[in-house]
N, C-alpha and C. Protein backbone atom coordinates (compact mmCIF):
# COMPACT_ATOMS: atom_id res chain seq x y z
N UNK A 1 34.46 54.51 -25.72
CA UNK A 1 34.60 53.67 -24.57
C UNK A 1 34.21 54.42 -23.29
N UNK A 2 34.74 55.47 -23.54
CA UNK A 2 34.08 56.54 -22.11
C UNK A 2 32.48 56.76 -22.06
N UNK A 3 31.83 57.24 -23.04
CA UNK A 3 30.85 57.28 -23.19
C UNK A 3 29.86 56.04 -22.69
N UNK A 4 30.72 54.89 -23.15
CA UNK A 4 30.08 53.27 -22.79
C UNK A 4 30.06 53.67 -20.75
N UNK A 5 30.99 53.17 -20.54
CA UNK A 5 31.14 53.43 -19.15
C UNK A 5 30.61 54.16 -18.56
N UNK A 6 30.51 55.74 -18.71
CA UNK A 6 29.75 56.55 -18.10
C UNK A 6 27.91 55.66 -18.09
N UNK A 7 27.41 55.18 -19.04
CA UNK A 7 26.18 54.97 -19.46
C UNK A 7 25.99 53.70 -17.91
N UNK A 8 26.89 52.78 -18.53
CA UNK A 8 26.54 51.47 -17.48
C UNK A 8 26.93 52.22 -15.82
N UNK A 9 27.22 53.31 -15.35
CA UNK A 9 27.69 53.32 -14.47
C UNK A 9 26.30 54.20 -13.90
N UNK A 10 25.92 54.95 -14.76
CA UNK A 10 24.38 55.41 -13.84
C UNK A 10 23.72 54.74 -14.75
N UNK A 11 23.35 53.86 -15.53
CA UNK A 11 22.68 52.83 -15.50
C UNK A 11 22.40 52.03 -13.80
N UNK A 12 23.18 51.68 -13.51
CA UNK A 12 23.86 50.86 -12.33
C UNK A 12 23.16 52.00 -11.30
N UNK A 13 23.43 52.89 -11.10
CA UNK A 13 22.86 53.66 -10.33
C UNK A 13 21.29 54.06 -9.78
N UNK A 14 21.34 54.32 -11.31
CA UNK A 14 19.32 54.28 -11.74
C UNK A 14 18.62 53.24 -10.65
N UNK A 15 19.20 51.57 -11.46
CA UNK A 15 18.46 50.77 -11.26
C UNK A 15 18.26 50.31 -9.54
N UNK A 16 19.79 50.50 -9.11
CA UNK A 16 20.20 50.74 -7.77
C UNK A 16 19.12 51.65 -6.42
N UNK A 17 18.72 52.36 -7.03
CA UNK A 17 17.50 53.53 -6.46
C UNK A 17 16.61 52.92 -6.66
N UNK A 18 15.88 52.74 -7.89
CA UNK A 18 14.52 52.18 -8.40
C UNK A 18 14.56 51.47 -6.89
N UNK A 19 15.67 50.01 -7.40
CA UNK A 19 15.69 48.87 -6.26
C UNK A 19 15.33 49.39 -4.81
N UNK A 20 15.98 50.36 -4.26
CA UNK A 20 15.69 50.71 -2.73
C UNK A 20 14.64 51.25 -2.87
N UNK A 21 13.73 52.14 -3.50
CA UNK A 21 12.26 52.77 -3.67
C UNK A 21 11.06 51.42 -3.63
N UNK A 22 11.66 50.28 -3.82
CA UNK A 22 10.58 49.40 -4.38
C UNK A 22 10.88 48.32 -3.58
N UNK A 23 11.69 48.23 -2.57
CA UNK A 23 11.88 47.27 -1.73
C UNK A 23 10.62 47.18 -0.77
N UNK A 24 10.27 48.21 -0.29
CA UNK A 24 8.93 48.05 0.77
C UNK A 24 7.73 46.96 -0.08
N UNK A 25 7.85 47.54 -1.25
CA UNK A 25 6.72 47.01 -2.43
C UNK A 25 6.84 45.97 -2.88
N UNK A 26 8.02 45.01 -2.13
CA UNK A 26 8.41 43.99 -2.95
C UNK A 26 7.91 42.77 -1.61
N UNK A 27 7.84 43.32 -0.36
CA UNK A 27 7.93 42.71 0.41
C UNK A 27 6.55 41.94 0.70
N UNK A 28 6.53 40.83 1.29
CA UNK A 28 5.58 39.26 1.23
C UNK A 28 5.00 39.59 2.26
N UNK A 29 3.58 39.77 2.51
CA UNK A 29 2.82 39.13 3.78
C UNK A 29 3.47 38.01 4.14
N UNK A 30 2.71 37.61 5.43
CA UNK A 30 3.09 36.29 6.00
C UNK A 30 2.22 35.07 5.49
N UNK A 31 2.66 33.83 5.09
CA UNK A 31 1.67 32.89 5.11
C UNK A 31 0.76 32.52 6.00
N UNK A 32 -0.26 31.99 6.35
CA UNK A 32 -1.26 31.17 7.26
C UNK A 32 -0.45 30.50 8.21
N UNK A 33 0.57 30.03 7.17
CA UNK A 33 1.10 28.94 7.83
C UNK A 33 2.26 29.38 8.54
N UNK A 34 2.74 30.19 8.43
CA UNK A 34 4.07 31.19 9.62
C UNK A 34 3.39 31.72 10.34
N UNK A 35 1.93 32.39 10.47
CA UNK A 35 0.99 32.49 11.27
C UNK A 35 0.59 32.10 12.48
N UNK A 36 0.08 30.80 12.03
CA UNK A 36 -0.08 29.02 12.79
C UNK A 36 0.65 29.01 13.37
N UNK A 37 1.70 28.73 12.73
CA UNK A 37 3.29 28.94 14.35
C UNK A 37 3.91 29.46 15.43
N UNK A 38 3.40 30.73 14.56
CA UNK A 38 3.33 31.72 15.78
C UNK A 38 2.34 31.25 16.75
N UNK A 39 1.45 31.67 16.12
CA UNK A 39 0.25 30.83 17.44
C UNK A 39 0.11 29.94 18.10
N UNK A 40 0.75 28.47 17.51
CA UNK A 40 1.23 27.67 18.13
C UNK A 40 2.67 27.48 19.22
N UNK A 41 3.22 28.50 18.88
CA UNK A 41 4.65 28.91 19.97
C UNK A 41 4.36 29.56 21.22
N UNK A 42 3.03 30.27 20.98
CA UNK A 42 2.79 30.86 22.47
C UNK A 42 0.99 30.76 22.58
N UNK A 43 1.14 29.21 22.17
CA UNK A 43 0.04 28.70 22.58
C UNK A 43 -0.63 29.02 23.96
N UNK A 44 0.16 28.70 24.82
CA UNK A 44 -0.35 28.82 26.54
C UNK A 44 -0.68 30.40 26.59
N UNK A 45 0.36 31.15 26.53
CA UNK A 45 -0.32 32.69 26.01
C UNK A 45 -1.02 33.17 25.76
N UNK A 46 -1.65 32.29 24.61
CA UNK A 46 -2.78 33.21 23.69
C UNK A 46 -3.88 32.46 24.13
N UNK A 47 -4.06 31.18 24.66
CA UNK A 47 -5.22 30.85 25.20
C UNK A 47 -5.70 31.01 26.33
N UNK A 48 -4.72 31.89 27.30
CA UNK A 48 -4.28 32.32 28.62
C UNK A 48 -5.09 34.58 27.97
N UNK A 49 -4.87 34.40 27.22
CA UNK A 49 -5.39 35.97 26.88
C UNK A 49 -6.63 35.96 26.00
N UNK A 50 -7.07 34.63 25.68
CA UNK A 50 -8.23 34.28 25.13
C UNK A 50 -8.53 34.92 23.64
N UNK A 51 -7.20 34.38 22.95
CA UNK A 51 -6.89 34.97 21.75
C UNK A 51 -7.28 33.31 21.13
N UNK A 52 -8.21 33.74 19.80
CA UNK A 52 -8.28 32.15 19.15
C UNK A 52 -7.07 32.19 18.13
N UNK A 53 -7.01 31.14 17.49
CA UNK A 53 -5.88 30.69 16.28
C UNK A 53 -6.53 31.66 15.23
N UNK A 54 -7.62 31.65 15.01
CA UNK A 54 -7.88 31.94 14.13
C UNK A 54 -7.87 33.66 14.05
N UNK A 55 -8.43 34.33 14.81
CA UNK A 55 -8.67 36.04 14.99
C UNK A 55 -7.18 35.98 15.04
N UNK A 56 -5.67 35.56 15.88
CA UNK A 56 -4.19 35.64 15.92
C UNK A 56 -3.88 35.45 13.82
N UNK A 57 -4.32 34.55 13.45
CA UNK A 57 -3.80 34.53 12.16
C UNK A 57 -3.86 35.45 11.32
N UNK A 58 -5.64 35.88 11.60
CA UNK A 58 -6.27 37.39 10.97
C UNK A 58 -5.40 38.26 10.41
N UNK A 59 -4.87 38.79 12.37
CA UNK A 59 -4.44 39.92 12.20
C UNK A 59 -3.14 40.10 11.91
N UNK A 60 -2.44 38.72 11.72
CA UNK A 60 -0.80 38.69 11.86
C UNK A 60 -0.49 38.62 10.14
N UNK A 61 -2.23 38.36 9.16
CA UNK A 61 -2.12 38.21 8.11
C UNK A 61 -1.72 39.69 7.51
N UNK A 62 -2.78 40.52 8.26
CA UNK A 62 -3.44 41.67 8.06
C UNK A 62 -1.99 42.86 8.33
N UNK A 63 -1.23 42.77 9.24
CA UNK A 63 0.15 43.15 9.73
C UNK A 63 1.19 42.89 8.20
N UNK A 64 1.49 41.67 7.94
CA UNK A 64 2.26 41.02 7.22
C UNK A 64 3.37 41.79 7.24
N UNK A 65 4.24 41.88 6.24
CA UNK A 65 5.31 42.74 6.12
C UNK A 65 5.84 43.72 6.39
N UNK A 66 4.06 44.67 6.27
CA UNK A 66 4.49 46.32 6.39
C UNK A 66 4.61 46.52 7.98
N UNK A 67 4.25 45.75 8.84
CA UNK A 67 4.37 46.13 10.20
C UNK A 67 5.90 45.86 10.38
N UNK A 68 6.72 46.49 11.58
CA UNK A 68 7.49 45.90 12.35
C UNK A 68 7.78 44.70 12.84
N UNK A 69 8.86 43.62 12.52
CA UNK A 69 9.00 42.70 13.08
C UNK A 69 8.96 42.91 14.92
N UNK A 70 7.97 42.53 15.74
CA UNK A 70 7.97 42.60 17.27
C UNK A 70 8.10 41.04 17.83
N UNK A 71 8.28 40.99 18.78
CA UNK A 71 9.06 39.55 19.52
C UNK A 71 7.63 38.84 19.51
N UNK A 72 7.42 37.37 19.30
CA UNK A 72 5.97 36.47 19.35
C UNK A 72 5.39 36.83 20.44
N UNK A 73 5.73 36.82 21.74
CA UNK A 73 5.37 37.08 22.91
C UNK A 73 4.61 38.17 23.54
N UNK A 74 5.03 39.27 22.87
CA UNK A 74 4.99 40.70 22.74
C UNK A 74 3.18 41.19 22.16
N UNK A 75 3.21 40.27 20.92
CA UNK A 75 1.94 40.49 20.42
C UNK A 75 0.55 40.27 21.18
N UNK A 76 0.64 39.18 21.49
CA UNK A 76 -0.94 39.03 22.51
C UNK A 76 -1.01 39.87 23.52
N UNK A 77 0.13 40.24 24.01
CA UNK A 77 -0.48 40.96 25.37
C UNK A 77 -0.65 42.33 24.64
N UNK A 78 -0.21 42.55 23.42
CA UNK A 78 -0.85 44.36 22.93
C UNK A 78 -2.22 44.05 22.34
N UNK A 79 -2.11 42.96 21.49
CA UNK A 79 -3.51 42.62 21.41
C UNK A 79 -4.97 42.08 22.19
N UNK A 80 -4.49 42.04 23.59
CA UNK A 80 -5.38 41.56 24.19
C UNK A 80 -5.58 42.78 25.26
N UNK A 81 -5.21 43.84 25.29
CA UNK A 81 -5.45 45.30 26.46
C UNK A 81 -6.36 45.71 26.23
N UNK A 82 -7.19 45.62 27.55
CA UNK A 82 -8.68 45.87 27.97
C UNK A 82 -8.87 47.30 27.60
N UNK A 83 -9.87 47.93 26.95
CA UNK A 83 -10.27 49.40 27.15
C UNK A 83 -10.72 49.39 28.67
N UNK A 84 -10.20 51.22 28.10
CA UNK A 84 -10.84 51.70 29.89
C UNK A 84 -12.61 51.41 29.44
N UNK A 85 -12.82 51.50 30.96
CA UNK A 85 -14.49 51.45 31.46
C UNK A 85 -15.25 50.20 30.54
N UNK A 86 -14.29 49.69 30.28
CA UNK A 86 -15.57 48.09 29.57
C UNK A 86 -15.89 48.51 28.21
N UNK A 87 -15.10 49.63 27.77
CA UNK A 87 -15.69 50.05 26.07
C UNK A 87 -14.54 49.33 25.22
N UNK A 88 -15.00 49.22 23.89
CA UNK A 88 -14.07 48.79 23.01
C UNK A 88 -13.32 50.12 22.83
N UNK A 89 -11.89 49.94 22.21
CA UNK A 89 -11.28 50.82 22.17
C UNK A 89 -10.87 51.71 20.13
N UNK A 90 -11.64 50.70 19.76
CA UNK A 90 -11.84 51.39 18.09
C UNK A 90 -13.42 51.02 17.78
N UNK A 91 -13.40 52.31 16.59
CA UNK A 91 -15.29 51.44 16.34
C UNK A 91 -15.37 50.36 15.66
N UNK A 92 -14.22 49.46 14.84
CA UNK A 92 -14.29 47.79 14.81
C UNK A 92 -15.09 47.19 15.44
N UNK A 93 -14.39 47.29 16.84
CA UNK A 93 -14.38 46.29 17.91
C UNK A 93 -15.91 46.58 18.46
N UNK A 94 -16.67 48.22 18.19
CA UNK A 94 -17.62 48.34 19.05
C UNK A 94 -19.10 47.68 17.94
N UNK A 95 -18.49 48.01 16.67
CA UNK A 95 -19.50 47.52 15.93
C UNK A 95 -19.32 45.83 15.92
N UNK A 96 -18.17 44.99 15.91
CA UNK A 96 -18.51 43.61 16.36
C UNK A 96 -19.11 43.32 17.28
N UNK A 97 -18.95 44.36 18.37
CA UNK A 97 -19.89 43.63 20.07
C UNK A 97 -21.40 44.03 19.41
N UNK A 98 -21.78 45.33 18.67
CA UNK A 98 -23.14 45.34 18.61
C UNK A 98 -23.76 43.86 17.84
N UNK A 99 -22.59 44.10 16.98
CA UNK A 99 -23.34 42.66 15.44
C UNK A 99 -23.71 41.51 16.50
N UNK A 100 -22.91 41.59 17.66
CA UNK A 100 -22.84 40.06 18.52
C UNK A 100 -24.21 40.40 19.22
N UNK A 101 -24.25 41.81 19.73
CA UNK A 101 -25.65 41.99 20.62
C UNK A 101 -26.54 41.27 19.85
N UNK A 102 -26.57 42.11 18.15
CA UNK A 102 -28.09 42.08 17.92
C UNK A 102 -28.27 40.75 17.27
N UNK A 103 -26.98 40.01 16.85
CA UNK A 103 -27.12 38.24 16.57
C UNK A 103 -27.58 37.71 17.46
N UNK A 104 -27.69 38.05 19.00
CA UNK A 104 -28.40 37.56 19.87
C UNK A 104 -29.73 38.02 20.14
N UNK A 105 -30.31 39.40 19.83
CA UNK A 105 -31.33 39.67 19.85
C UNK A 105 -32.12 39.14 19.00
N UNK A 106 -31.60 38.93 17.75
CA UNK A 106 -32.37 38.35 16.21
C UNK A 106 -32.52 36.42 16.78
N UNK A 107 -31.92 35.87 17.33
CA UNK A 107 -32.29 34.58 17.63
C UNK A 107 -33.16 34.91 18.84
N UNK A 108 -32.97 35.51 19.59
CA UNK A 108 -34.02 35.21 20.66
C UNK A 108 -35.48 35.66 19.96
N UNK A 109 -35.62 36.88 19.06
CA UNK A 109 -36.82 37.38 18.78
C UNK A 109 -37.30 36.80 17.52
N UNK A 110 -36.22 35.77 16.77
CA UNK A 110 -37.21 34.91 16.08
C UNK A 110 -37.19 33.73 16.89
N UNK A 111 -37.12 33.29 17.61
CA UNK A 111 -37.60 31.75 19.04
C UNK A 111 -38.82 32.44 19.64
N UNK A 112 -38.97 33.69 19.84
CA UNK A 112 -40.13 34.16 20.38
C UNK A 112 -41.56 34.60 19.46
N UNK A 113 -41.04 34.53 17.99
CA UNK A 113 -41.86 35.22 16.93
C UNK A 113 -42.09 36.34 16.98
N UNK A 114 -41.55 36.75 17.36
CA UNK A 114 -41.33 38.61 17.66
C UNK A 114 -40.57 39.31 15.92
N UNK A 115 -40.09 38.66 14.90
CA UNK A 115 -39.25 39.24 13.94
C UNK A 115 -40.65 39.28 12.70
N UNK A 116 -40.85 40.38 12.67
CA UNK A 116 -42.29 40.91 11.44
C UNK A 116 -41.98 39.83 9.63
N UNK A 117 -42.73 39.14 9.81
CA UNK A 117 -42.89 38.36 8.30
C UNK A 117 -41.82 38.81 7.16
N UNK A 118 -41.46 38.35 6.38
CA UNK A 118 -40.91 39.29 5.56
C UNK A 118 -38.95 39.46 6.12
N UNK A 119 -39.16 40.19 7.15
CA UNK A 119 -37.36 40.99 7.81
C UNK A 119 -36.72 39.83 7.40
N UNK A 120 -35.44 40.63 7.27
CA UNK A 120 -34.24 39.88 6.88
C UNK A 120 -33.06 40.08 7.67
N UNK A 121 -32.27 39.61 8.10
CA UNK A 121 -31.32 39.91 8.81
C UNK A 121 -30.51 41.22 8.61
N UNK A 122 -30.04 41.46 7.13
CA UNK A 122 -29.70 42.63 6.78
C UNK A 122 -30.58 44.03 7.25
N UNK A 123 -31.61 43.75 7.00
CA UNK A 123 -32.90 45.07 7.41
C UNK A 123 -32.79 45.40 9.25
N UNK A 124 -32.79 43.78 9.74
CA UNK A 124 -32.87 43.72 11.48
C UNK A 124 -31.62 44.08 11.76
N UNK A 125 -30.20 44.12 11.30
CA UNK A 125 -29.01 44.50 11.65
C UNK A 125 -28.88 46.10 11.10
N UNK A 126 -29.33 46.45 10.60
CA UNK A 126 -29.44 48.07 10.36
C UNK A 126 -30.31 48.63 11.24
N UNK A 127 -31.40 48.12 11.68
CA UNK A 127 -32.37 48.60 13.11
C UNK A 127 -31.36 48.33 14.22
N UNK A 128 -31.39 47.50 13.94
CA UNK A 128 -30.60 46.90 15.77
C UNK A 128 -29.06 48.02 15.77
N UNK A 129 -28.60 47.87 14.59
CA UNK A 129 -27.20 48.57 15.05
C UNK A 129 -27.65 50.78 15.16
N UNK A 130 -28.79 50.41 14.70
CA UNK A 130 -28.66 52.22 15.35
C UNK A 130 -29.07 52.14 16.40
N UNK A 131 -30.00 51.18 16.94
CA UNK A 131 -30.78 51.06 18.63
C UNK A 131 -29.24 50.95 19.70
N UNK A 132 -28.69 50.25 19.39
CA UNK A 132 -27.41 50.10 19.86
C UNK A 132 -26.70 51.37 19.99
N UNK A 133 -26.61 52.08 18.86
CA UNK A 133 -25.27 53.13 18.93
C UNK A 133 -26.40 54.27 19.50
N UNK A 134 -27.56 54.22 19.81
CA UNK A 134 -28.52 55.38 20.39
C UNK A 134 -28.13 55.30 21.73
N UNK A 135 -27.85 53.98 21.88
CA UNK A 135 -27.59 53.64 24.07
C UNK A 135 -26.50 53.60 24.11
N UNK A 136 -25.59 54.04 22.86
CA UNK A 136 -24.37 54.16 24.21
C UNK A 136 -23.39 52.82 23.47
N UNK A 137 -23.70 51.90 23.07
CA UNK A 137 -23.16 50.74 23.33
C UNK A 137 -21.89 50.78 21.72
């Protein structure tokens, strides 16, 4: 009977640990749809910081669990802080402004026939994004 007891009692223990080791691992992103709400709660906010529904859902997907719960309010204005001097402030953000440059360069220079027979967007976005990161941008 002792033997029994001792067993279930770090049994109980074991599983007790496992449980707290595996709690982070157990934990749920957020749905779309707890997302949405958010975004929709500080609607005036986020369209006031020129945050869309959609890039807010992204990243609140992308956060989910493992981040810190922070107050709804709280989020747009950390997500919306200007880099110094007009630069993006990670290379994400600097390689989306180029993709945006050279999506605009690639429509204007095929409206002009300027894009060589053949190029593909993939080929013109590998030119364009080193012309870009050569200036700076």
């Amino acid at each position: 009977m002792k033997t029994r007891s001792r067993f279930i009692v770090c049994s109980a223990a074991i599983v007790s640990i496992m449980a707290l080791l595996a709690a982070p691992a157990l934990a749920q992103k957020k749905t779309v749809k707890m997302c949405q709400e958010e975004w929709q709660a500080n609607k005036a906010a986020n369209q006031a910081n020129k945050i869309t529904e959609k890039a807010y859902v992204a990243k609140c997907r992308a956060e989910g669990a493992a981040a810190q719960p922070t107050p709804a309010p709280a989020a747009p204005a950390a997500a919306t802080a200007k880099p110094a001097a007009g630069k993006p402030k990670d290379g994400r953000q600097a390689e989306y402004a180029r993709e945006r440059a050279c999506g605009q360069d690639w429509k204007a220079d095929k409206a002009a026939g300027k894009i060589p027979a053949g190029m593909k967007w993939p080929q013109y976005w590998s030119d364009c994004n080193k012309r870009k990161k050569a200036a700076g941008m």
